[in-house]
PDB file of N, CA and C in Angstrom:
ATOM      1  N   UNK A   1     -11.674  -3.081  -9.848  1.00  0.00           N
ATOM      2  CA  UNK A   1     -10.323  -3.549  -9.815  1.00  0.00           C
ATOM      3  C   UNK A   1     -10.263  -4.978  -9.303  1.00  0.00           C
ATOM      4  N   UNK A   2     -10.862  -5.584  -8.152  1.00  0.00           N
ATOM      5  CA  UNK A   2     -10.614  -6.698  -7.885  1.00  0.00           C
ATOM      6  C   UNK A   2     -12.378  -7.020  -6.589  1.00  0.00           C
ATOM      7  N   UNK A   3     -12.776  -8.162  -7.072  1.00  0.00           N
ATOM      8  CA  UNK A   3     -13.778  -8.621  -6.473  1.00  0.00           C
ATOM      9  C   UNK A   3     -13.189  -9.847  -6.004  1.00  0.00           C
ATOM     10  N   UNK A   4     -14.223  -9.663  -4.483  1.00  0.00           N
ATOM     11  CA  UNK A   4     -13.888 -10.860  -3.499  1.00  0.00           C
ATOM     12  C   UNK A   4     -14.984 -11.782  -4.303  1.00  0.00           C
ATOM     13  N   UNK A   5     -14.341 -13.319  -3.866  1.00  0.00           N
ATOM     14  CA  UNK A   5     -15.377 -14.183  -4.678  1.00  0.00           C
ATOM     15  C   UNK A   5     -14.895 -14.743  -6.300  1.00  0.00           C
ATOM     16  N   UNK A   6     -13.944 -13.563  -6.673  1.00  0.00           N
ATOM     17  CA  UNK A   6     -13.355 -14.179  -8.299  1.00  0.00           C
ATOM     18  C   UNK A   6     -11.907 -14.599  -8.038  1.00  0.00           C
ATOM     19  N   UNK A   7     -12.086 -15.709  -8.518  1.00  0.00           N
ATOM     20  CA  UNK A   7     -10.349 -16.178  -8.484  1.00  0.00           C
ATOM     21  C   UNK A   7     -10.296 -15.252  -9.398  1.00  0.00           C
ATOM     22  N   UNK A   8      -8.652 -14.998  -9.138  1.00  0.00           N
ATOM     23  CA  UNK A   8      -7.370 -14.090 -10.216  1.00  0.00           C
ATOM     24  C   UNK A   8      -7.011 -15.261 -10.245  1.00  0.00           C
ATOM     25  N   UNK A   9      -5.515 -15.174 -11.242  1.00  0.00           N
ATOM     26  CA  UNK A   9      -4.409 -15.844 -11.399  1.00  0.00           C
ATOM     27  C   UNK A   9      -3.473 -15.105 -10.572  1.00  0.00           C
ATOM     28  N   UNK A  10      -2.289 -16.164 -10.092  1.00  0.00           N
ATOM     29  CA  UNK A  10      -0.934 -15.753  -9.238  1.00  0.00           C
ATOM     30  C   UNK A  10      -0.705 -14.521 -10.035  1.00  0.00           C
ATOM     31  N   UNK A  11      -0.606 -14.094 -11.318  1.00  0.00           N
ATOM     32  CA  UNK A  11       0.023 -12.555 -11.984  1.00  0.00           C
ATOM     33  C   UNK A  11      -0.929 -11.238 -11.935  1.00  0.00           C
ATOM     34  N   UNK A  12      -1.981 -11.952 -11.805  1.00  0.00           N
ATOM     35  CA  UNK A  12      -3.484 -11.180 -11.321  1.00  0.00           C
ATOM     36  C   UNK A  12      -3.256 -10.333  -9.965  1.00  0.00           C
ATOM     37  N   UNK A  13      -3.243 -11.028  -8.850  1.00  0.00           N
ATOM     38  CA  UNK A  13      -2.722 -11.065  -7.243  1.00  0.00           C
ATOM     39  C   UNK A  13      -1.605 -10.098  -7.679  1.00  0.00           C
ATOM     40  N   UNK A  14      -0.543 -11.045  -7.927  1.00  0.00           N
ATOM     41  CA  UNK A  14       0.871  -9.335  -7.607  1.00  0.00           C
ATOM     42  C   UNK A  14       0.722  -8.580  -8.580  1.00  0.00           C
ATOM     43  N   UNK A  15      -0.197  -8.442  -9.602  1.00  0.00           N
ATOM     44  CA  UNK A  15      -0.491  -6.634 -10.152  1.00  0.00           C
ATOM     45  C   UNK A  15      -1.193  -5.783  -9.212  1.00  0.00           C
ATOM     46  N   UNK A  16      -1.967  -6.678  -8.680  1.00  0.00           N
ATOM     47  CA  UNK A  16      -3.167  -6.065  -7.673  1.00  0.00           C
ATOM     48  C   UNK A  16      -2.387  -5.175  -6.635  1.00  0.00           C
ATOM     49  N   UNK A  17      -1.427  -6.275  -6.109  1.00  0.00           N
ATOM     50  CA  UNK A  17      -0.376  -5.509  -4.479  1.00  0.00           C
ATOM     51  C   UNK A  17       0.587  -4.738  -5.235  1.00  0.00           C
ATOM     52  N   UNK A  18       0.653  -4.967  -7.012  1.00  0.00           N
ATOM     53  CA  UNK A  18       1.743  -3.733  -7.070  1.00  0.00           C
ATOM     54  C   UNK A  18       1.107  -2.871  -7.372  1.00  0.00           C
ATOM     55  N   UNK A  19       0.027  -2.296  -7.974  1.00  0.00           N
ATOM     56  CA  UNK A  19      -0.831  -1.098  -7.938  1.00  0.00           C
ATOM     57  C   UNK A  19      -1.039  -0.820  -6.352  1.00  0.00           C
ATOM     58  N   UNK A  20      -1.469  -1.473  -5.615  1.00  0.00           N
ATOM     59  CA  UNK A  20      -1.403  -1.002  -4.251  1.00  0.00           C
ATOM     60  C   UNK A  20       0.115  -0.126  -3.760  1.00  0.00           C
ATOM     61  N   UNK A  21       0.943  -0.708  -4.278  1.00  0.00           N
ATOM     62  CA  UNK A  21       2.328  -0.274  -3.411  1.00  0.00           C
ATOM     63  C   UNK A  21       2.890   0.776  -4.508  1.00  0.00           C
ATOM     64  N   UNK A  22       2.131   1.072  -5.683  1.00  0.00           N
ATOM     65  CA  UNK A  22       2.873   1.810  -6.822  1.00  0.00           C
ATOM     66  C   UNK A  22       2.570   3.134  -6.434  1.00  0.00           C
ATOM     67  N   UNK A  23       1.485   3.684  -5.446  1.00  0.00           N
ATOM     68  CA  UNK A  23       1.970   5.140  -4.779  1.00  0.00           C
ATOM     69  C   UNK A  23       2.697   5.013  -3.542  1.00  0.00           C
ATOM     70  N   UNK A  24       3.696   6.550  -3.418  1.00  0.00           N
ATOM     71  CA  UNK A  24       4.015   6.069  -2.275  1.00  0.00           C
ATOM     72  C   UNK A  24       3.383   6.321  -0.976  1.00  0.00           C
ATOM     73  N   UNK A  25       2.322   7.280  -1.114  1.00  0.00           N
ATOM     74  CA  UNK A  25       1.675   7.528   0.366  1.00  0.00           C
ATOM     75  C   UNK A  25       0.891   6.307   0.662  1.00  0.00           C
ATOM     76  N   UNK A  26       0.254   4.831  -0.404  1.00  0.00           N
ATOM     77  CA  UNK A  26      -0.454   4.041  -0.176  1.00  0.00           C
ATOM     78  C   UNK A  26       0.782   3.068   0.594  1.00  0.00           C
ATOM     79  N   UNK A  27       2.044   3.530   0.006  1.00  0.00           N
ATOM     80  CA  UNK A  27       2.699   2.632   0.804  1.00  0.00           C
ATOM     81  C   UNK A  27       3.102   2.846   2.342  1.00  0.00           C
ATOM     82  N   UNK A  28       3.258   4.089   2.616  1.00  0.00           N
ATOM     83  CA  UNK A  28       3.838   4.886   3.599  1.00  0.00           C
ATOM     84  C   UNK A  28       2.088   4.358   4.683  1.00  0.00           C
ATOM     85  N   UNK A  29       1.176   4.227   4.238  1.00  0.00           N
ATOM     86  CA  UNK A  29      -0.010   3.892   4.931  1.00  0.00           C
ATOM     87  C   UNK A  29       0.274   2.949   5.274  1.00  0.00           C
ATOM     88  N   UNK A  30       0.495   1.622   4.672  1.00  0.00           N
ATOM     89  CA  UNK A  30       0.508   0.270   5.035  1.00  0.00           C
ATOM     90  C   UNK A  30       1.660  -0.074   6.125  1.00  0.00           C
ATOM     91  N   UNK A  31       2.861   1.251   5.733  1.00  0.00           N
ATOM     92  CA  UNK A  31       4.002   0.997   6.676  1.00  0.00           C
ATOM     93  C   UNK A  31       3.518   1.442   7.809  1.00  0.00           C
ATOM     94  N   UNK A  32       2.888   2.787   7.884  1.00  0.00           N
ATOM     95  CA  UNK A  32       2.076   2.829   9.429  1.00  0.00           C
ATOM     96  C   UNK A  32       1.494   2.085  10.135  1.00  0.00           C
ATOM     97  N   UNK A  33       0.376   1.746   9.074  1.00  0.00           N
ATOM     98  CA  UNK A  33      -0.358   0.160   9.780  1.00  0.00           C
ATOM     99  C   UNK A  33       0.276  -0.530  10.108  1.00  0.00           C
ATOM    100  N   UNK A  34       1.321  -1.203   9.880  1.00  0.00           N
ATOM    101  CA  UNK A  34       2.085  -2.160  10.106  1.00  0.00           C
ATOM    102  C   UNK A  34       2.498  -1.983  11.758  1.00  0.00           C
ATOM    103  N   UNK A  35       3.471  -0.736  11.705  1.00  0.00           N
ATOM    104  CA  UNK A  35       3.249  -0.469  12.939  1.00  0.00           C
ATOM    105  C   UNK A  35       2.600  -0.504  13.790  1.00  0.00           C
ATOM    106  N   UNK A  36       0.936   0.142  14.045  1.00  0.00           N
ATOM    107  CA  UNK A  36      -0.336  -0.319  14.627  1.00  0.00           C
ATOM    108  C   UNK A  36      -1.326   0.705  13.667  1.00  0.00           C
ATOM    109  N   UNK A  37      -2.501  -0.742  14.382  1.00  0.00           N
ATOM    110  CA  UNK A  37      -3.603   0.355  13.894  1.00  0.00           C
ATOM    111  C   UNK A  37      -3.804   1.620  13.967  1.00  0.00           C
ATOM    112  N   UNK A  38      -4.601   2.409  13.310  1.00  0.00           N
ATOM    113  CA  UNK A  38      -4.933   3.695  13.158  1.00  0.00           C
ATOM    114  C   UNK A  38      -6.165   4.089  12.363  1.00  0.00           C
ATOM    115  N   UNK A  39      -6.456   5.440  12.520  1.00  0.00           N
ATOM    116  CA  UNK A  39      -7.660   5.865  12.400  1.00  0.00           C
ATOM    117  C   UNK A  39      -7.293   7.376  11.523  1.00  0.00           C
ATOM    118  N   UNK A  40      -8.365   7.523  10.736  1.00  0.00           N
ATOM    119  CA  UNK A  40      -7.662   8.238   9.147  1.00  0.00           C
ATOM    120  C   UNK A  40      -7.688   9.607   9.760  1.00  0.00           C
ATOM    121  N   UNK A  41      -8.241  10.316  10.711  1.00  0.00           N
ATOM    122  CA  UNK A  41      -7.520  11.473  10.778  1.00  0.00           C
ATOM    123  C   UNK A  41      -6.384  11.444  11.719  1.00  0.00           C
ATOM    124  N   UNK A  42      -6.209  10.714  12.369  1.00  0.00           N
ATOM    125  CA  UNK A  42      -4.491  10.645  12.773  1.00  0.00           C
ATOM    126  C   UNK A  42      -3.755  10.322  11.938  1.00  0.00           C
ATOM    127  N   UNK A  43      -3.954   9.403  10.863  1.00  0.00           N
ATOM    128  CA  UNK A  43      -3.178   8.592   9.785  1.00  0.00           C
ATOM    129  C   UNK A  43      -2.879  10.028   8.997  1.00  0.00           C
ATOM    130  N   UNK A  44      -3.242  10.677   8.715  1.00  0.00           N
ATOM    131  CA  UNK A  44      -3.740  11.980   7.744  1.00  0.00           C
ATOM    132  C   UNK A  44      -2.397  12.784   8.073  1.00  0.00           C
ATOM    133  N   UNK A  45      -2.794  13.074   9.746  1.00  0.00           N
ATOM    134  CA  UNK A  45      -2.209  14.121  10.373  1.00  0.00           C
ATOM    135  C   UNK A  45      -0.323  13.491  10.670  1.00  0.00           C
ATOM    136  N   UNK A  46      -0.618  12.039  10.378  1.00  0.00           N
ATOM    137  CA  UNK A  46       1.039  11.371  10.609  1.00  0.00           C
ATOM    138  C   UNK A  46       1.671  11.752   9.033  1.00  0.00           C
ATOM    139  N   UNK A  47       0.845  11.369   8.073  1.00  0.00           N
ATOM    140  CA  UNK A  47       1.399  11.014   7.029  1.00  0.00           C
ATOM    141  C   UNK A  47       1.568  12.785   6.341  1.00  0.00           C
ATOM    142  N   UNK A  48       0.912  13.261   6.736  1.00  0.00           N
ATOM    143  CA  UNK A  48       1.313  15.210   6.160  1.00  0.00           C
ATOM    144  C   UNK A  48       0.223  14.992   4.861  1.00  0.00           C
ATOM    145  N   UNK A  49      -0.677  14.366   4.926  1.00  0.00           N
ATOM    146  CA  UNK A  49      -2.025  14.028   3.581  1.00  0.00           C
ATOM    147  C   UNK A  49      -3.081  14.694   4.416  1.00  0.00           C
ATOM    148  N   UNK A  50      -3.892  15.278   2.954  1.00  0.00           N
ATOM    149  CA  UNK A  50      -5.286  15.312   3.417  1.00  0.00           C
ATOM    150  C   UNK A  50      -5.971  14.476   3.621  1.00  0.00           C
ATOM    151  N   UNK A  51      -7.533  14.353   4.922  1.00  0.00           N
ATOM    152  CA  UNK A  51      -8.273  13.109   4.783  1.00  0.00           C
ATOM    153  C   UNK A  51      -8.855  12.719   3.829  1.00  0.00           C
ATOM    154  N   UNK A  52      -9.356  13.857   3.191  1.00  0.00           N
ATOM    155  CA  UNK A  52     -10.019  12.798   1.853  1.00  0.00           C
ATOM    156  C   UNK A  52      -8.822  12.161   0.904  1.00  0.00           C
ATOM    157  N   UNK A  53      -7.192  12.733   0.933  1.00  0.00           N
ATOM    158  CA  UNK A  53      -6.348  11.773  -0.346  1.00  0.00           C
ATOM    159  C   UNK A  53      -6.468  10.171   1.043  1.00  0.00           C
ATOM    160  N   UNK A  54      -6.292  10.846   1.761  1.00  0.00           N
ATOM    161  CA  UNK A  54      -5.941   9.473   2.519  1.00  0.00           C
ATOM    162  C   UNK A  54      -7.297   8.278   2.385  1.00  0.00           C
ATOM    163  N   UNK A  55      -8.464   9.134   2.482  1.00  0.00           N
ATOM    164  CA  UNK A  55      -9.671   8.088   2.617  1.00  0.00           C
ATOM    165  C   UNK A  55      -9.498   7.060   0.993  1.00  0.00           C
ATOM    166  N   UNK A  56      -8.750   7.994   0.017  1.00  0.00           N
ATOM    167  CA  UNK A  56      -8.978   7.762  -0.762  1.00  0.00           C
ATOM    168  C   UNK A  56      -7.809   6.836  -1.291  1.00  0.00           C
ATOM    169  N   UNK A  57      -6.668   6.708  -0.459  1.00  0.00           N
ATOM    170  CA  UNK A  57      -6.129   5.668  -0.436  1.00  0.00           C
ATOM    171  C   UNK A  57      -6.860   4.566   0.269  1.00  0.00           C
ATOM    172  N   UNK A  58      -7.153   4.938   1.361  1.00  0.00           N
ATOM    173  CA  UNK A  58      -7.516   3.513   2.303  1.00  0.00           C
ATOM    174  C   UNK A  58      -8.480   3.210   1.283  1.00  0.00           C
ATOM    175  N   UNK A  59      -9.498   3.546   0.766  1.00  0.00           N
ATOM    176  CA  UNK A  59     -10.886   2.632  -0.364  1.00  0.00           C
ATOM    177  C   UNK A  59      -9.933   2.080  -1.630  1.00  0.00           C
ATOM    178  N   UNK A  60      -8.541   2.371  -1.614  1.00  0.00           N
ATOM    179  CA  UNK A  60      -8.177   1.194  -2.745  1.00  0.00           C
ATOM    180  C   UNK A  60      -7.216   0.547  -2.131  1.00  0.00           C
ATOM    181  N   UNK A  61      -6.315   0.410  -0.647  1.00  0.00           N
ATOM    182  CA  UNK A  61      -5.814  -0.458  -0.374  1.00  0.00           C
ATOM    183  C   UNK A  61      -6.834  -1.898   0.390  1.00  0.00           C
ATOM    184  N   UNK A  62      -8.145  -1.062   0.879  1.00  0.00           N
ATOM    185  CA  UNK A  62      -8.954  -1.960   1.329  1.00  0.00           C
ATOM    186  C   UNK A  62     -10.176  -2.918  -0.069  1.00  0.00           C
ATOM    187  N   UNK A  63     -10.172  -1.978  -1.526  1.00  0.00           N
ATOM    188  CA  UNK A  63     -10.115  -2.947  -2.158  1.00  0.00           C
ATOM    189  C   UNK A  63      -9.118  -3.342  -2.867  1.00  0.00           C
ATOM    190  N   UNK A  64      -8.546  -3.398  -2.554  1.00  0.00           N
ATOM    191  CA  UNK A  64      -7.293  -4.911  -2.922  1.00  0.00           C
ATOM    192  C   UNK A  64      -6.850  -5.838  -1.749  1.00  0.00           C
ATOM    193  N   UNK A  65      -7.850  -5.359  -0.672  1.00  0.00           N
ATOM    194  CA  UNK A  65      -8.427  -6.856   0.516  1.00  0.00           C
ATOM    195  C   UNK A  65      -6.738  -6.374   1.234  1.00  0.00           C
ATOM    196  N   UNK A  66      -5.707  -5.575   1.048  1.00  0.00           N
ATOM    197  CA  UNK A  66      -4.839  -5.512   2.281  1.00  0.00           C
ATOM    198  C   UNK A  66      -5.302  -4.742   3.649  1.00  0.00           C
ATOM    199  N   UNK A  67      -5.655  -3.871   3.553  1.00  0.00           N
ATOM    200  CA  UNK A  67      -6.609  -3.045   4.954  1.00  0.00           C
ATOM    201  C   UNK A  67      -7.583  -3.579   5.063  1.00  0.00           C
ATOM    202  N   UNK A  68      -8.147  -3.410   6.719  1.00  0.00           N
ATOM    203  CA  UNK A  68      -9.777  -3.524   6.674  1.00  0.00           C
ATOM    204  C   UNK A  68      -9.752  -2.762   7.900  1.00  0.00           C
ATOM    205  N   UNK A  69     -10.877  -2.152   7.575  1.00  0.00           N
ATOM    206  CA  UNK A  69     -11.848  -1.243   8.491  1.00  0.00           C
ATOM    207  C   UNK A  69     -12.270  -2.243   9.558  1.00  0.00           C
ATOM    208  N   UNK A  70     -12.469  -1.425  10.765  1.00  0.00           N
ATOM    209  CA  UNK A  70     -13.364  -2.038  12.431  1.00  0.00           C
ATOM    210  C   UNK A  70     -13.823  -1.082  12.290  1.00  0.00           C
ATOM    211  N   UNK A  71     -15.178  -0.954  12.440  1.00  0.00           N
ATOM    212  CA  UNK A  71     -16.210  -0.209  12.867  1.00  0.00           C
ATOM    213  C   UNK A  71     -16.282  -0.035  14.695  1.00  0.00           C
ATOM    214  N   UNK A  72     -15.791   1.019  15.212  1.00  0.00           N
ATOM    215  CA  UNK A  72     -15.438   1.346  16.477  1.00  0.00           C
ATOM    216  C   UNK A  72     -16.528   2.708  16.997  1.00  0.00           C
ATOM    217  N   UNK A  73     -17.707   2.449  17.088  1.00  0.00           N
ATOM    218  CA  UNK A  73     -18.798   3.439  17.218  1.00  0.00           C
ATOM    219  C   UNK A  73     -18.902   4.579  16.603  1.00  0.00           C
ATOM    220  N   UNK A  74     -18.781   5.723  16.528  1.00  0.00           N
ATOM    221  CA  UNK A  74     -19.088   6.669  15.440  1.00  0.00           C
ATOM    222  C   UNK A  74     -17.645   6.658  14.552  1.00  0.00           C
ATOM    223  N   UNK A  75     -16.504   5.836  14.772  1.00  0.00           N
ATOM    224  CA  UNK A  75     -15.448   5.794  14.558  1.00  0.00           C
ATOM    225  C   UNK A  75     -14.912   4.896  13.347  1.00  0.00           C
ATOM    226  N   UNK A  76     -13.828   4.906  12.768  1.00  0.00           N
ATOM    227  CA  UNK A  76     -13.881   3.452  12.140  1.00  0.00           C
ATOM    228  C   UNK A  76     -11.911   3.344  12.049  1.00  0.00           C
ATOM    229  N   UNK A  77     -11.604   2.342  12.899  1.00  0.00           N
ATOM    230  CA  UNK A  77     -10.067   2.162  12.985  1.00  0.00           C
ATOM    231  C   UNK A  77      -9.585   1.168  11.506  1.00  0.00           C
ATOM    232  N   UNK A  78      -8.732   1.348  11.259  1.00  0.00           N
ATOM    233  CA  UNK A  78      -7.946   0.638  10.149  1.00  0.00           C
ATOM    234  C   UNK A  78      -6.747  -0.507  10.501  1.00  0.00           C
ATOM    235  N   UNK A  79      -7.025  -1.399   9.763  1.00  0.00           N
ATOM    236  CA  UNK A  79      -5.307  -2.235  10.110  1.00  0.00           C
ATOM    237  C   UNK A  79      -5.043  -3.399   8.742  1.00  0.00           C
ATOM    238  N   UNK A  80      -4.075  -4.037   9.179  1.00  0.00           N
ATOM    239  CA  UNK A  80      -4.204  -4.584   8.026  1.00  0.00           C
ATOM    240  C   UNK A  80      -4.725  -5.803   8.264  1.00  0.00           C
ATOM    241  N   UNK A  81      -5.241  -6.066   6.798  1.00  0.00           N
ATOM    242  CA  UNK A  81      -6.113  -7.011   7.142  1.00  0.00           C
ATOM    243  C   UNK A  81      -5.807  -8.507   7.077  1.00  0.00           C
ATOM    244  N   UNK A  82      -4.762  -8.685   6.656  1.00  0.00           N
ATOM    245  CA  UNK A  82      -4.048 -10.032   7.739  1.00  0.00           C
ATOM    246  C   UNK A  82      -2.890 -10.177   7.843  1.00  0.00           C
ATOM    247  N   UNK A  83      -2.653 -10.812   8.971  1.00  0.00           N
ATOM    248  CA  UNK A  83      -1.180 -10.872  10.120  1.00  0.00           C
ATOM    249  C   UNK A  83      -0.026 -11.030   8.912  1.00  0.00           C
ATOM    250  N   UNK A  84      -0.546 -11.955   8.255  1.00  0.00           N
ATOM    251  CA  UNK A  84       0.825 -12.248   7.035  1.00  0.00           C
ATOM    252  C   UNK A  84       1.056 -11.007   6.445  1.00  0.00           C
ATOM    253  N   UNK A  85       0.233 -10.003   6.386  1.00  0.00           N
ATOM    254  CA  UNK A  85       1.134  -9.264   5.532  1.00  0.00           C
ATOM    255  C   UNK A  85       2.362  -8.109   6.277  1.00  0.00           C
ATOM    256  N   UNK A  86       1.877  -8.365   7.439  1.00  0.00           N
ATOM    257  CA  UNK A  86       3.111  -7.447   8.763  1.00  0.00           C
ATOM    258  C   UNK A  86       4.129  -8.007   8.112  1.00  0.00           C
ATOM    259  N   UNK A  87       4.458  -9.599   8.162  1.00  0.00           N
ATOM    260  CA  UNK A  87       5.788 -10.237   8.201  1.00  0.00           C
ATOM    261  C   UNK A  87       6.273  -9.958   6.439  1.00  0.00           C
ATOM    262  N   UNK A  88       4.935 -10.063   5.439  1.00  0.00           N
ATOM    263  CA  UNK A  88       5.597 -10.099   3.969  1.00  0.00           C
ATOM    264  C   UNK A  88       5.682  -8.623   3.668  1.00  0.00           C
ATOM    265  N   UNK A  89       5.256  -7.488   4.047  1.00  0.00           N
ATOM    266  CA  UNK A  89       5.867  -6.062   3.975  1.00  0.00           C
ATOM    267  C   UNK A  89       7.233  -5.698   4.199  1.00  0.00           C
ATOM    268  N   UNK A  90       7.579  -6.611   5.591  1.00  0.00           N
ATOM    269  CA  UNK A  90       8.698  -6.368   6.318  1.00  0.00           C
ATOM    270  C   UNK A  90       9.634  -7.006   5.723  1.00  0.00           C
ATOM    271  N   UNK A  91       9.587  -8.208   4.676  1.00  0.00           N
ATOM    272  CA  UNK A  91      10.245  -9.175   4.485  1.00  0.00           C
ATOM    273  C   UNK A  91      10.484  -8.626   2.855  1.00  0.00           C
ATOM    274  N   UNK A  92       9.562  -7.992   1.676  1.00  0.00           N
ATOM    275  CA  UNK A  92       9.504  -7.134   1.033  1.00  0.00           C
ATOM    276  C   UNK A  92      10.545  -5.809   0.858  1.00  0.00           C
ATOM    277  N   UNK A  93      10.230  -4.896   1.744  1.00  0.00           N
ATOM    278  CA  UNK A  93      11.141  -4.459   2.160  1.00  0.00           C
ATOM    279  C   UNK A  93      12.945  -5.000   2.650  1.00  0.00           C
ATOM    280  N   UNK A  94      13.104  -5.605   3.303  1.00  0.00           N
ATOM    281  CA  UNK A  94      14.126  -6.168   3.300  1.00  0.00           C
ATOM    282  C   UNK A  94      14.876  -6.531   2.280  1.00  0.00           C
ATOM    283  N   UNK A  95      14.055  -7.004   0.921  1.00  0.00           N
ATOM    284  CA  UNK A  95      14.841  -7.650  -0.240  1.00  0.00           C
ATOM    285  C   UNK A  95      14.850  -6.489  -0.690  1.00  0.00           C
ATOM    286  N   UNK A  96      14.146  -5.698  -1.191  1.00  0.00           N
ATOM    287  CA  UNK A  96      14.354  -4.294  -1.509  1.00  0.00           C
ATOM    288  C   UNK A  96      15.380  -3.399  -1.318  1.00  0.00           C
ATOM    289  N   UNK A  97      15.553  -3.492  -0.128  1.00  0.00           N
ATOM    290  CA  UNK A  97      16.554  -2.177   0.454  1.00  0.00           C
ATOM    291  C   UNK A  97      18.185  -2.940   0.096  1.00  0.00           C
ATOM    292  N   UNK A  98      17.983  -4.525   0.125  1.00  0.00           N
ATOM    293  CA  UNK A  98      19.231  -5.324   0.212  1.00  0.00           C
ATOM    294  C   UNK A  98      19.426  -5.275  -1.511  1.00  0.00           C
ATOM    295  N   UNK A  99      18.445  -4.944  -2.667  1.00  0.00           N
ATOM    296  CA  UNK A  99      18.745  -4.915  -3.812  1.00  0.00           C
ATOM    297  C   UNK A  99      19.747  -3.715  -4.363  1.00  0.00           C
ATOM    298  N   UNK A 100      19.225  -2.418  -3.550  1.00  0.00           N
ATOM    299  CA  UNK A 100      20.264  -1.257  -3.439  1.00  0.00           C
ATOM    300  C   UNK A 100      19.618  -0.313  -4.699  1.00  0.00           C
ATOM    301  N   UNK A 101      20.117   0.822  -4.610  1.00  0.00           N
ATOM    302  CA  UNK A 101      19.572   1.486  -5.892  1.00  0.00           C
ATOM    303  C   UNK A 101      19.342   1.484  -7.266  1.00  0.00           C
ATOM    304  N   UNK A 102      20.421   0.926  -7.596  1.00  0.00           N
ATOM    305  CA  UNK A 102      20.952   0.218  -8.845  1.00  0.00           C
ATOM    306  C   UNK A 102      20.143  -0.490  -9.504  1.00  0.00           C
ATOM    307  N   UNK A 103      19.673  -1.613  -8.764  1.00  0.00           N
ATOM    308  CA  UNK A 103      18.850  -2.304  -9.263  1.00  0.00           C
ATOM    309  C   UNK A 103      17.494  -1.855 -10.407  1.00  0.00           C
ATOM    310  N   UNK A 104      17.120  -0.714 -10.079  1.00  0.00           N
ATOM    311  CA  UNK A 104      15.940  -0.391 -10.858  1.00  0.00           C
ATOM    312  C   UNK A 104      16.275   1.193 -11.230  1.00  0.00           C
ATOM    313  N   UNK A 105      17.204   1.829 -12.341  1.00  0.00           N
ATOM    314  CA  UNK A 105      17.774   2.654 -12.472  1.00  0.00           C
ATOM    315  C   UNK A 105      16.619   3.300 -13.288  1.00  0.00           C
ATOM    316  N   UNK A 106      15.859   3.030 -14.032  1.00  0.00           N
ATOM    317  CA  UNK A 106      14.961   4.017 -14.855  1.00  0.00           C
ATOM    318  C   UNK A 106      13.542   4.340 -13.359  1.00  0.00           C
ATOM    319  N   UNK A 107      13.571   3.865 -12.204  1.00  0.00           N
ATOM    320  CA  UNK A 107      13.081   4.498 -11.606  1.00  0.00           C
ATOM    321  C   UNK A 107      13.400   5.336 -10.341  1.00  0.00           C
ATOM    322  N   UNK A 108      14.383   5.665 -10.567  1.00  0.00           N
ATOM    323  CA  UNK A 108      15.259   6.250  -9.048  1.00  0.00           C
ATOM    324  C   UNK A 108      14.580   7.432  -8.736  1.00  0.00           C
ATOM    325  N   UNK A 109      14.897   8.004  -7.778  1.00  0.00           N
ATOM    326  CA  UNK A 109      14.002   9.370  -7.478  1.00  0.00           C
ATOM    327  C   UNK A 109      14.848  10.197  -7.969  1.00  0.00           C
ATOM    328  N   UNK A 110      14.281  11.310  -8.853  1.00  0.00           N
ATOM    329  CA  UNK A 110      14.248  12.442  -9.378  1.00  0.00           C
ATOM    330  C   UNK A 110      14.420  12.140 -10.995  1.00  0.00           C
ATOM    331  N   UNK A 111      14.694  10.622 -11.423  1.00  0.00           N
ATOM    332  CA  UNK A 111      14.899  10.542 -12.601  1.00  0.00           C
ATOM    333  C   UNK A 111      13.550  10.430 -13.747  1.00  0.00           C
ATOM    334  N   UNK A 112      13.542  11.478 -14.460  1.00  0.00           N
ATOM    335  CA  UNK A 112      12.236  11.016 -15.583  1.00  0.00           C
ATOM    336  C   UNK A 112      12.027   9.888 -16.058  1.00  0.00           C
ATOM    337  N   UNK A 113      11.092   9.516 -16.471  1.00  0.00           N
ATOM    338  CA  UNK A 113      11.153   8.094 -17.316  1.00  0.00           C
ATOM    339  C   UNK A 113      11.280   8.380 -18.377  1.00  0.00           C
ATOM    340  N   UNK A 114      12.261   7.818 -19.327  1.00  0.00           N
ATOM    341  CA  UNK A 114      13.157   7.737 -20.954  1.00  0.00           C
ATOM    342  C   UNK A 114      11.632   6.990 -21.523  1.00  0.00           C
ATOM    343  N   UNK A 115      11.629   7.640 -23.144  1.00  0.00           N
ATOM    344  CA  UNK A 115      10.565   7.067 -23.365  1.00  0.00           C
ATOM    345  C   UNK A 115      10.771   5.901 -24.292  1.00  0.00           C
ATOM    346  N   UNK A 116      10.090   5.332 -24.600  1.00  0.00           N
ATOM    347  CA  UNK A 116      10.041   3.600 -25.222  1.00  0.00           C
ATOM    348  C   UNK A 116       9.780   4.018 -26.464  1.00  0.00           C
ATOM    349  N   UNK A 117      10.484   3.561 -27.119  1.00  0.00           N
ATOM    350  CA  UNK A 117      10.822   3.425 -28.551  1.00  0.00           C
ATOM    351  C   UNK A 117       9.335   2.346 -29.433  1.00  0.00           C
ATOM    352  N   UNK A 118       8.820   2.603 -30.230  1.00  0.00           N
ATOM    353  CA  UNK A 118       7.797   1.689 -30.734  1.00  0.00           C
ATOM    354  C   UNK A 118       8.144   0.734 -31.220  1.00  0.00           C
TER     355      UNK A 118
END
């Protein structure tokens, strides 16, 4: 999905963070993190996920370079992996919630997706 070392393009980058944010437990992770670090069987046991869905989020939010692992002795804590993205989650959110439901009506919760005409 994405290697450190290859430039993307700017449309490259926000497919990358919107596949990251397009589940919601990967998002509900990052909102934890945000809050503070954590460690995947507490993260597990917060979020109502099993550890392996969760491990298996954290190995694709950490490759798309937003998490990173600390290796903490037999342990390994999670956070995100840089300060900017506390403030652009939060700031994300904000435009979001201020857009209101409306805004994106073929994806509201509980609604199917209508299918596309060829």
């Amino acid at each position: 999905m994405y290697c450190r070392g290859v430039i993307a393009s700017p449309a490259q980058v926000l497919a990358r963070f919107g596949h990251a944010l397009s589940d919601p437990t990967r998002s509900r992770v990052l909102l934890a993190l945000r809050e503070a670090p954590g460690y995947p069987a507490e993260l597990a046991e917060q979020l109502g996920v099993s550890r392996q869905s969760l491990s298996n989020h954290l190995s694709c939010l950490r490759a798309c370079g937003l998490v990173a692992s600390v290796p903490e002795g037999r342990r390994v804590r999670y956070e995100i992996a840089d300060a900017r993205m506390h403030h652009a989650l939060g700031d994300l959110l904000g435009v979001v919630l201020a857009a209101g439901d409306g805004s994106c009506p073929e994806h509201a919760p509980g609604r199917a997706p209508e299918a596309v005409a060829p």
